[in-house]
Protein backbone atom coordinates (compact mmCIF):
# COMPACT_ATOMS: atom_id res chain seq x y z
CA UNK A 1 21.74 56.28 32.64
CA UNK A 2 21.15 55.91 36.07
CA UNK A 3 18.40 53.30 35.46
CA UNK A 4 20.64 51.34 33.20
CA UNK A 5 22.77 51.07 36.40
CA UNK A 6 20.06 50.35 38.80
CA UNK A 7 18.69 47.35 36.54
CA UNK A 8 22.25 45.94 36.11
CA UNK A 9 23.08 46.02 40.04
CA UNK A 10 19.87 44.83 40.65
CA UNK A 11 19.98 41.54 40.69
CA UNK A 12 21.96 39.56 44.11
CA UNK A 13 24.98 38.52 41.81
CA UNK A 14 27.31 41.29 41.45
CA UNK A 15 27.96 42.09 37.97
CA UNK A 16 31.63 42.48 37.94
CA UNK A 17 32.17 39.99 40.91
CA UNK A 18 33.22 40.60 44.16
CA UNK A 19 37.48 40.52 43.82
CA UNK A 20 38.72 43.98 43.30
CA UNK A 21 40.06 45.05 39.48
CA UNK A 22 43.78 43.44 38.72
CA UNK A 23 45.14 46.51 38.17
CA UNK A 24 43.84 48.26 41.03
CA UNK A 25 44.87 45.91 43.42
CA UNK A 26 48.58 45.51 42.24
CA UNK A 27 48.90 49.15 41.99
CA UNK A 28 47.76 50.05 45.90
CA UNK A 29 49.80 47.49 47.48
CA UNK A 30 52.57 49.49 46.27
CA UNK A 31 51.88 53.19 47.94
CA UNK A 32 51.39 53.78 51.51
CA UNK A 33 48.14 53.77 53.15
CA UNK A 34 45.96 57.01 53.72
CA UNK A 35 42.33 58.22 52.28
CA UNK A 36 41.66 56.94 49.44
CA UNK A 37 38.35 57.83 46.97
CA UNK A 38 36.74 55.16 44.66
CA UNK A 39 34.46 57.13 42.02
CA UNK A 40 31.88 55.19 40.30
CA UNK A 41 32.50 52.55 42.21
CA UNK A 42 29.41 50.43 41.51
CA UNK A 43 29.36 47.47 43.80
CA UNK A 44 32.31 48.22 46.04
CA UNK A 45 34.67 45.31 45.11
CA UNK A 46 38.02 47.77 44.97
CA UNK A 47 36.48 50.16 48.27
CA UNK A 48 36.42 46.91 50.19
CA UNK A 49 39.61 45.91 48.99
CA UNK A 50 41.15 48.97 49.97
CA UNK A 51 39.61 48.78 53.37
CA UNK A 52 41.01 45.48 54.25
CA UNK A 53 44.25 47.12 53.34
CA UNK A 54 43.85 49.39 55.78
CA UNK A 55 43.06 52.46 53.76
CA UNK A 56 40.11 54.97 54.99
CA UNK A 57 38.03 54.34 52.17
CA UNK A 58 35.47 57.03 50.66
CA UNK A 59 33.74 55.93 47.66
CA UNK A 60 30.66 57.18 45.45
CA UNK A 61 27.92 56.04 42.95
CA UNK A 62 24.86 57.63 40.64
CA UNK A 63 23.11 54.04 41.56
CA UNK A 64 21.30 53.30 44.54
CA UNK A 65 21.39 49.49 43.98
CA UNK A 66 24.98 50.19 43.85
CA UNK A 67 25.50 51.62 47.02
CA UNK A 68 23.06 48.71 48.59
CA UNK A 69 25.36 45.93 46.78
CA UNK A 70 28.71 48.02 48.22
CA UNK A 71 27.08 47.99 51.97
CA UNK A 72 26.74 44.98 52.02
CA UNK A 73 29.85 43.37 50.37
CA UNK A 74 31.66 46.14 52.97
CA UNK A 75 29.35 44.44 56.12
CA UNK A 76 30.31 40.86 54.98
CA UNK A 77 33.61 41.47 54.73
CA UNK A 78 33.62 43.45 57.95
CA UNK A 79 35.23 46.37 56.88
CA UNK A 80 34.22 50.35 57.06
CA UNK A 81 33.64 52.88 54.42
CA UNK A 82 32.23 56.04 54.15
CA UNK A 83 29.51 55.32 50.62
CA UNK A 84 28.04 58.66 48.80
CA UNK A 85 25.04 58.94 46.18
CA UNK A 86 25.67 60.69 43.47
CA UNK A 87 26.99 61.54 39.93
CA UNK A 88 30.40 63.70 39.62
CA UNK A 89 28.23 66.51 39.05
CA UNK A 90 26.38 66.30 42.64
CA UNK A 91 29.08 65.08 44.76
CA UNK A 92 31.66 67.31 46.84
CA UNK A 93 34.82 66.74 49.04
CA UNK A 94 37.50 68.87 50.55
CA UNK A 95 39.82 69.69 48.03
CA UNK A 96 43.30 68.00 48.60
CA UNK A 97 41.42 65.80 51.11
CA UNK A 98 42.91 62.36 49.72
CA UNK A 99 45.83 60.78 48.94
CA UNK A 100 45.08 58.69 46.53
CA UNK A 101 42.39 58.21 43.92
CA UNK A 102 41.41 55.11 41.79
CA UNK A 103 39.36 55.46 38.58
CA UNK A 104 38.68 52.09 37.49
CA UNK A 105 36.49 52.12 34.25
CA UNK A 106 34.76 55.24 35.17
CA UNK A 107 33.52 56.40 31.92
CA UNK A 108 32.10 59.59 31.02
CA UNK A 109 31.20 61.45 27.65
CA UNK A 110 34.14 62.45 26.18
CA UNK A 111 32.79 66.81 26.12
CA UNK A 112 32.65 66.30 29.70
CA UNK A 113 35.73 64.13 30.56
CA UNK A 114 37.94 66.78 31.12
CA UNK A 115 35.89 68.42 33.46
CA UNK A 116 34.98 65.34 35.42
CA UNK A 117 38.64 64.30 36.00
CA UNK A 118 39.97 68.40 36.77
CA UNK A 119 37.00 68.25 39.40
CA UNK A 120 37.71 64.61 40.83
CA UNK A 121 41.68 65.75 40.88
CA UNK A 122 41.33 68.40 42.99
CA UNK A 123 40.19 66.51 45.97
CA UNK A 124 43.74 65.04 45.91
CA UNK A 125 46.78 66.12 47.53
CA UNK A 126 49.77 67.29 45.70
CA UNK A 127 52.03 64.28 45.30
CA UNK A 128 48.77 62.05 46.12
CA UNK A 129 48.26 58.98 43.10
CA UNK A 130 45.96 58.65 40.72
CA UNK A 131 45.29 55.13 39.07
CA UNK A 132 43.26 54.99 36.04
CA UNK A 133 42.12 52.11 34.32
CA UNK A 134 39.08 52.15 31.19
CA UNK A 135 38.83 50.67 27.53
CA UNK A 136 40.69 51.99 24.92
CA UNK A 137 39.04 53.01 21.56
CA UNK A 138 40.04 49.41 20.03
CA UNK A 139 38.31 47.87 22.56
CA UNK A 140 35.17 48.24 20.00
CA UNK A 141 36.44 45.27 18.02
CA UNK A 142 36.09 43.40 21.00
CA UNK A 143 32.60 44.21 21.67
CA UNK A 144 32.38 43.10 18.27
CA UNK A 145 32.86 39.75 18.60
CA UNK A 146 31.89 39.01 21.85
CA UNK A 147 28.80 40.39 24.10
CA UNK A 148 31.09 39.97 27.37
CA UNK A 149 33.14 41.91 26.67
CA UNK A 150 31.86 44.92 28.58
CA UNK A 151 32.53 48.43 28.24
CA UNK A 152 30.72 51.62 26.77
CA UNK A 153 28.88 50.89 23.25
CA UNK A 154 29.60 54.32 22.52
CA UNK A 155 32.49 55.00 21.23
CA UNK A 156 32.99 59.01 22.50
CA UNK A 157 32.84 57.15 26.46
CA UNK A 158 36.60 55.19 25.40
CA UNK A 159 39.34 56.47 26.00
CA UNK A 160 42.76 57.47 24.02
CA UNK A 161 46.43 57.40 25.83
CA UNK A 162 47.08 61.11 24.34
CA UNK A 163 43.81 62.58 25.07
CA UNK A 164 43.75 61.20 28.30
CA UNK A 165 47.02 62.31 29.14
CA UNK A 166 46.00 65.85 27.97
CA UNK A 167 42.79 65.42 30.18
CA UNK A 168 44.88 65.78 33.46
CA UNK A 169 47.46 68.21 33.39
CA UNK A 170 48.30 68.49 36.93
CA UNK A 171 49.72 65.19 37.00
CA UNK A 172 53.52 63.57 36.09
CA UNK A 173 52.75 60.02 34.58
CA UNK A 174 54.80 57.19 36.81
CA UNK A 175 53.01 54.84 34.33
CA UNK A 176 51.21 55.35 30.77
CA UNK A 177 50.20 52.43 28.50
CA UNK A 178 47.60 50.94 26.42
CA UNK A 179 47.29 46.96 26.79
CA UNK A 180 45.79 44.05 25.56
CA UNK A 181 44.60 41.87 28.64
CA UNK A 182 42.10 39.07 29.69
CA UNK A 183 39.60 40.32 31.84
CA UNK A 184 37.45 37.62 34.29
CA UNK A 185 35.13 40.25 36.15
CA UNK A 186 31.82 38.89 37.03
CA UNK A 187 29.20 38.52 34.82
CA UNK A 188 30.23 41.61 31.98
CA UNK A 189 33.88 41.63 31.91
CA UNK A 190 34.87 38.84 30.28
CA UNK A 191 37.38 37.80 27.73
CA UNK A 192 40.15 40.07 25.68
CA UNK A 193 39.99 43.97 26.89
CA UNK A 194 41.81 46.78 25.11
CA UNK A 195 42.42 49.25 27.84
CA UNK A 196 44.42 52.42 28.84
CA UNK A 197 46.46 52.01 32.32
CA UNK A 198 47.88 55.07 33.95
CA UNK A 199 49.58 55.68 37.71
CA UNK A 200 50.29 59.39 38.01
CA UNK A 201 51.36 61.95 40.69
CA UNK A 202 49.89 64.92 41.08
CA UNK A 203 52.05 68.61 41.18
């Protein structure tokens, strides 16, 4: 997987553009600032966003081209931000060391989802934020019909409202809903997205 990554961040275009995630960037103009970790963050467009809104960014990736693409967005833009290597697995913070985190379309196998998110959660405060954006299981028809469409081809990686609402338990849900939406995100998210939006608070 990681050199699927590698090859698509790669090349000098970034592959989901250089703006930060809609969602993303309407929900974190609405809390106050503070640390805030990015997992999966790819190419850094919602860690530099965050930075420039004066939040003390932390972010991590599996991909080295990543990271490289993330650097330098973050230099251009001249803003800080603290990058990490690694998968979920390898990486380690303080727990309750943030106060807020962002999971936008950070996929993982659905045996080890729950896992991955209890792990990720507990480097958040209590009453820290979580926002969560990634497809929904109808996104597949979508894929269907058009190759832009982005997202995981398989179909354990998308996500379910209820099962990802049972997948963090620690948190009340401020916001829970599966949408239909137009996505214009560099070169692999394009056109009609089914996705699952969440903005909780953890206990």
């Amino acid at each position: 997987m990681d050199h699927f990554w590698n090859q698509r961040y790669r090349d000098k275009e970034y592959a989901y553009g250089m703006v930060p995630n809609e969602f993303f960037k309407s929900q974190i103009l609405k809390i106050n600032t503070g640390k805030i970790l990015l997992p999966a963050e790819g190419e850094g467009r919602n860690a530099v966003y965050a930075a420039q809104k004066g939040w003390e960014v932390t972010a991590f990736d599996a991909s080295i081209e990543a990271k490289k693409k993330a650097e330098i967005l973050a230099f251009n833009n001249k803003v800080q931000m603290k990058y990490d290597l690694g998968s979920v697995e390898e990486i380690s913070y303080d727990p309750e060391s943030f106060d807020a985190i962002a999971l936008i379309f950070a996929h993982f196998p659905k045996e080890n989802r729950g896992k991955y998110y209890r792990k990720v959660s507990s480097y958040l405060k209590s009453g820290g934020i979580l926002i969560l954006e990634c497809f929904s299981e109808k996104h597949i028809r979508n894929q269907q019909e058009s190759p832009k469409a982005g997202g995981p081809k398989e179909a354990s990686m998308l996500c379910s409202l209820e099962e990802t609402k049972k997948e963090l338990p620690d948190f009340n849900f401020l916001m829970a809903e599966e949408a239909e939406i137009i996505l214009n995100e560099g070169l692999y998210h394009i056109g009609k997205a089914n996705v699952i939006r969440m903005v909780a608070e953890k206990k």
